[in-house]
C-alpha atoms as a PDB file:
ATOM      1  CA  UNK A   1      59.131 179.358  80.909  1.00  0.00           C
ATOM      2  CA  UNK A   2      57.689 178.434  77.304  1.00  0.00           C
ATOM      3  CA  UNK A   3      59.114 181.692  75.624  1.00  0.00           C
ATOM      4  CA  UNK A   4      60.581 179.424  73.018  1.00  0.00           C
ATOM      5  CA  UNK A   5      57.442 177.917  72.376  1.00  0.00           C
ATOM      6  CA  UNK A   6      55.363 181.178  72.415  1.00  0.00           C
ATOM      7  CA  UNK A   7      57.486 183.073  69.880  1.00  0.00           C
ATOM      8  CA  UNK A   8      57.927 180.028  67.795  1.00  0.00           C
ATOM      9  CA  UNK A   9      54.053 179.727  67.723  1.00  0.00           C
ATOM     10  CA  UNK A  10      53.735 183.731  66.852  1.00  0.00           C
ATOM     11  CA  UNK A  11      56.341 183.301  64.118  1.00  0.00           C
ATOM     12  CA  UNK A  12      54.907 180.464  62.290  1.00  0.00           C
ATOM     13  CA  UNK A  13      51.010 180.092  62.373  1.00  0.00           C
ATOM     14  CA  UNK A  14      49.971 176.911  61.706  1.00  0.00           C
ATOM     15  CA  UNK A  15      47.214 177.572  60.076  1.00  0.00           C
ATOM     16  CA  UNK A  16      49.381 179.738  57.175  1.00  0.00           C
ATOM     17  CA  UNK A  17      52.897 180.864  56.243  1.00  0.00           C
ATOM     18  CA  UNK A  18      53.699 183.435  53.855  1.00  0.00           C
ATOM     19  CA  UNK A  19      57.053 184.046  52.962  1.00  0.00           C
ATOM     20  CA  UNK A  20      57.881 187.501  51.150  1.00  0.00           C
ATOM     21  CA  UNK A  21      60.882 187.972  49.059  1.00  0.00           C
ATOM     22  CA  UNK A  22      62.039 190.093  46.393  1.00  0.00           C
ATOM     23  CA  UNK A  23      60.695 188.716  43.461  1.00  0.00           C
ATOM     24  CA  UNK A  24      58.802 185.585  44.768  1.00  0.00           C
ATOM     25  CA  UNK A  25      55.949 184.921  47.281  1.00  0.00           C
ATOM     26  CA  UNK A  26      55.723 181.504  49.291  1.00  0.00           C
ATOM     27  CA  UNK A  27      52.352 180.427  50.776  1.00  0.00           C
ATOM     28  CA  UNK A  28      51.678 177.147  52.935  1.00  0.00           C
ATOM     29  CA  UNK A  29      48.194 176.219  53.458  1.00  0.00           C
ATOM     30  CA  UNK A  30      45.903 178.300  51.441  1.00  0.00           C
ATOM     31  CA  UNK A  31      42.149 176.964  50.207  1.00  0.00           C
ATOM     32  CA  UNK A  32      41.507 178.703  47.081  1.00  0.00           C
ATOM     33  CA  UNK A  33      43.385 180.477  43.880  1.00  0.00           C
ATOM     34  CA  UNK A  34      40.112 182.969  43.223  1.00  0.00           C
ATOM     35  CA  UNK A  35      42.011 185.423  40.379  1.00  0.00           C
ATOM     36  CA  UNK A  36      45.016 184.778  37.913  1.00  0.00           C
ATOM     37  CA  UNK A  37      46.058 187.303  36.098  1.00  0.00           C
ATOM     38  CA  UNK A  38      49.699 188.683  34.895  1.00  0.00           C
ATOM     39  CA  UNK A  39      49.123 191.805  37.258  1.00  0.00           C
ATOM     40  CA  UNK A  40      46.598 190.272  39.882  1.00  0.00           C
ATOM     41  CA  UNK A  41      46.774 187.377  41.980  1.00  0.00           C
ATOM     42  CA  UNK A  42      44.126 186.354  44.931  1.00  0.00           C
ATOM     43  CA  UNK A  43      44.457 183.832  47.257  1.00  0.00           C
ATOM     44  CA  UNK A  44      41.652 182.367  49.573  1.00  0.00           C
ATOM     45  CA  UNK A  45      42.790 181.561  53.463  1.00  0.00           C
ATOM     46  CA  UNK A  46      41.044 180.667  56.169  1.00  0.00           C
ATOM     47  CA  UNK A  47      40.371 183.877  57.474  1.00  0.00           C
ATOM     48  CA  UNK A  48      41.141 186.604  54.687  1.00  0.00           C
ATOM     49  CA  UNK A  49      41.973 187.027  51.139  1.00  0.00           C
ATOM     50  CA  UNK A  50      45.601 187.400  49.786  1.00  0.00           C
ATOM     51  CA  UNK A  51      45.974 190.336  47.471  1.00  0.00           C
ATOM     52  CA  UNK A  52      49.177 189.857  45.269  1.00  0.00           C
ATOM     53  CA  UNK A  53      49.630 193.024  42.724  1.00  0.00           C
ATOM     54  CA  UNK A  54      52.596 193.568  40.578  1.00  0.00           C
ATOM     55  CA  UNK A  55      54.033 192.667  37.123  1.00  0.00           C
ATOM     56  CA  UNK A  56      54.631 189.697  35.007  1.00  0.00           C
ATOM     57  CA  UNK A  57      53.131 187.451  38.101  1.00  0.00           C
ATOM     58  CA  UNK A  58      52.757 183.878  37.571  1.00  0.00           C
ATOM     59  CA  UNK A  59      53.180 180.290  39.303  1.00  0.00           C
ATOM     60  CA  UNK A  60      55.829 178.757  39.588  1.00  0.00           C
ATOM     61  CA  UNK A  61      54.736 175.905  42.000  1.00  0.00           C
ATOM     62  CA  UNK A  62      51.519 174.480  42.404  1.00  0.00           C
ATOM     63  CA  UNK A  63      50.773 172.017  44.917  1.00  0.00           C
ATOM     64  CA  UNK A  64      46.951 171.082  46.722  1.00  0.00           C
ATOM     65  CA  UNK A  65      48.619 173.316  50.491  1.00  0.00           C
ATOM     66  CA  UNK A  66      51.539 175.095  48.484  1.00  0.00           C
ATOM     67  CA  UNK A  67      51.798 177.773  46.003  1.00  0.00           C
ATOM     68  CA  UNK A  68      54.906 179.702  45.103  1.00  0.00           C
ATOM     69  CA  UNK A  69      54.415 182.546  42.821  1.00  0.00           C
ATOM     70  CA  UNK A  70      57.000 184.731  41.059  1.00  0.00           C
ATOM     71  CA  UNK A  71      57.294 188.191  39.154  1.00  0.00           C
ATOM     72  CA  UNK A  72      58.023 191.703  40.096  1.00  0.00           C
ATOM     73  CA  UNK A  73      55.695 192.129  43.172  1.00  0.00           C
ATOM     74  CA  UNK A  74      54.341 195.710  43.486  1.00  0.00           C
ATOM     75  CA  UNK A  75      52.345 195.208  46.903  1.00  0.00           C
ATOM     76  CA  UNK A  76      50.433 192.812  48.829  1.00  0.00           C
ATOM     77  CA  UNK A  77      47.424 193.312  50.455  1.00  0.00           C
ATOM     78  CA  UNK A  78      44.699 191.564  53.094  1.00  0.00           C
ATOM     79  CA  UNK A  79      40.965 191.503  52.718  1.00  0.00           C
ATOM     80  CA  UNK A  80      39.376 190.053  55.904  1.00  0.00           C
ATOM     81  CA  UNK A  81      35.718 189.156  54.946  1.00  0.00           C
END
């Protein structure tokens, strides 16, 4: 059976990845940086928006596919257009 391969596939999209941690948030893959603010941070994806709310929020890596951000994250949210 491919249950390796199915659960792999379900665990990392390859369209996206967003890793979630304390005080930083990891995203693979994402089009657009739409808002930057200290409080407010929105990411465009293929399919939805990335809502990132919190407190002293800012970037600590910027690359074209990759964007780490760090600060004291509050919530997180999706907006599917």
């Amino acid at each position: 059976m491919h249950i390796r391969e199915n659960l792999t596939n379900f665990l990392y999209d390859k369209n996206y990845f967003i890793s979630i941690y304390d005080n930083y948030i990891y995203v693979y893959n994402y089009f657009d940086l739409l808002l930057l603010t200290d409080i407010k941070i929105v990411l465009k994806l293929e399919k939805f928006n990335l809502t990132i709310n919190g407190e002293n929020l800012y970037i600590s890596k910027l690359l074209p596919k990759e964007i780490l951000i760090k600060g004291k994250i509050i919530n997180i949210g999706i907006d599917y257009e």
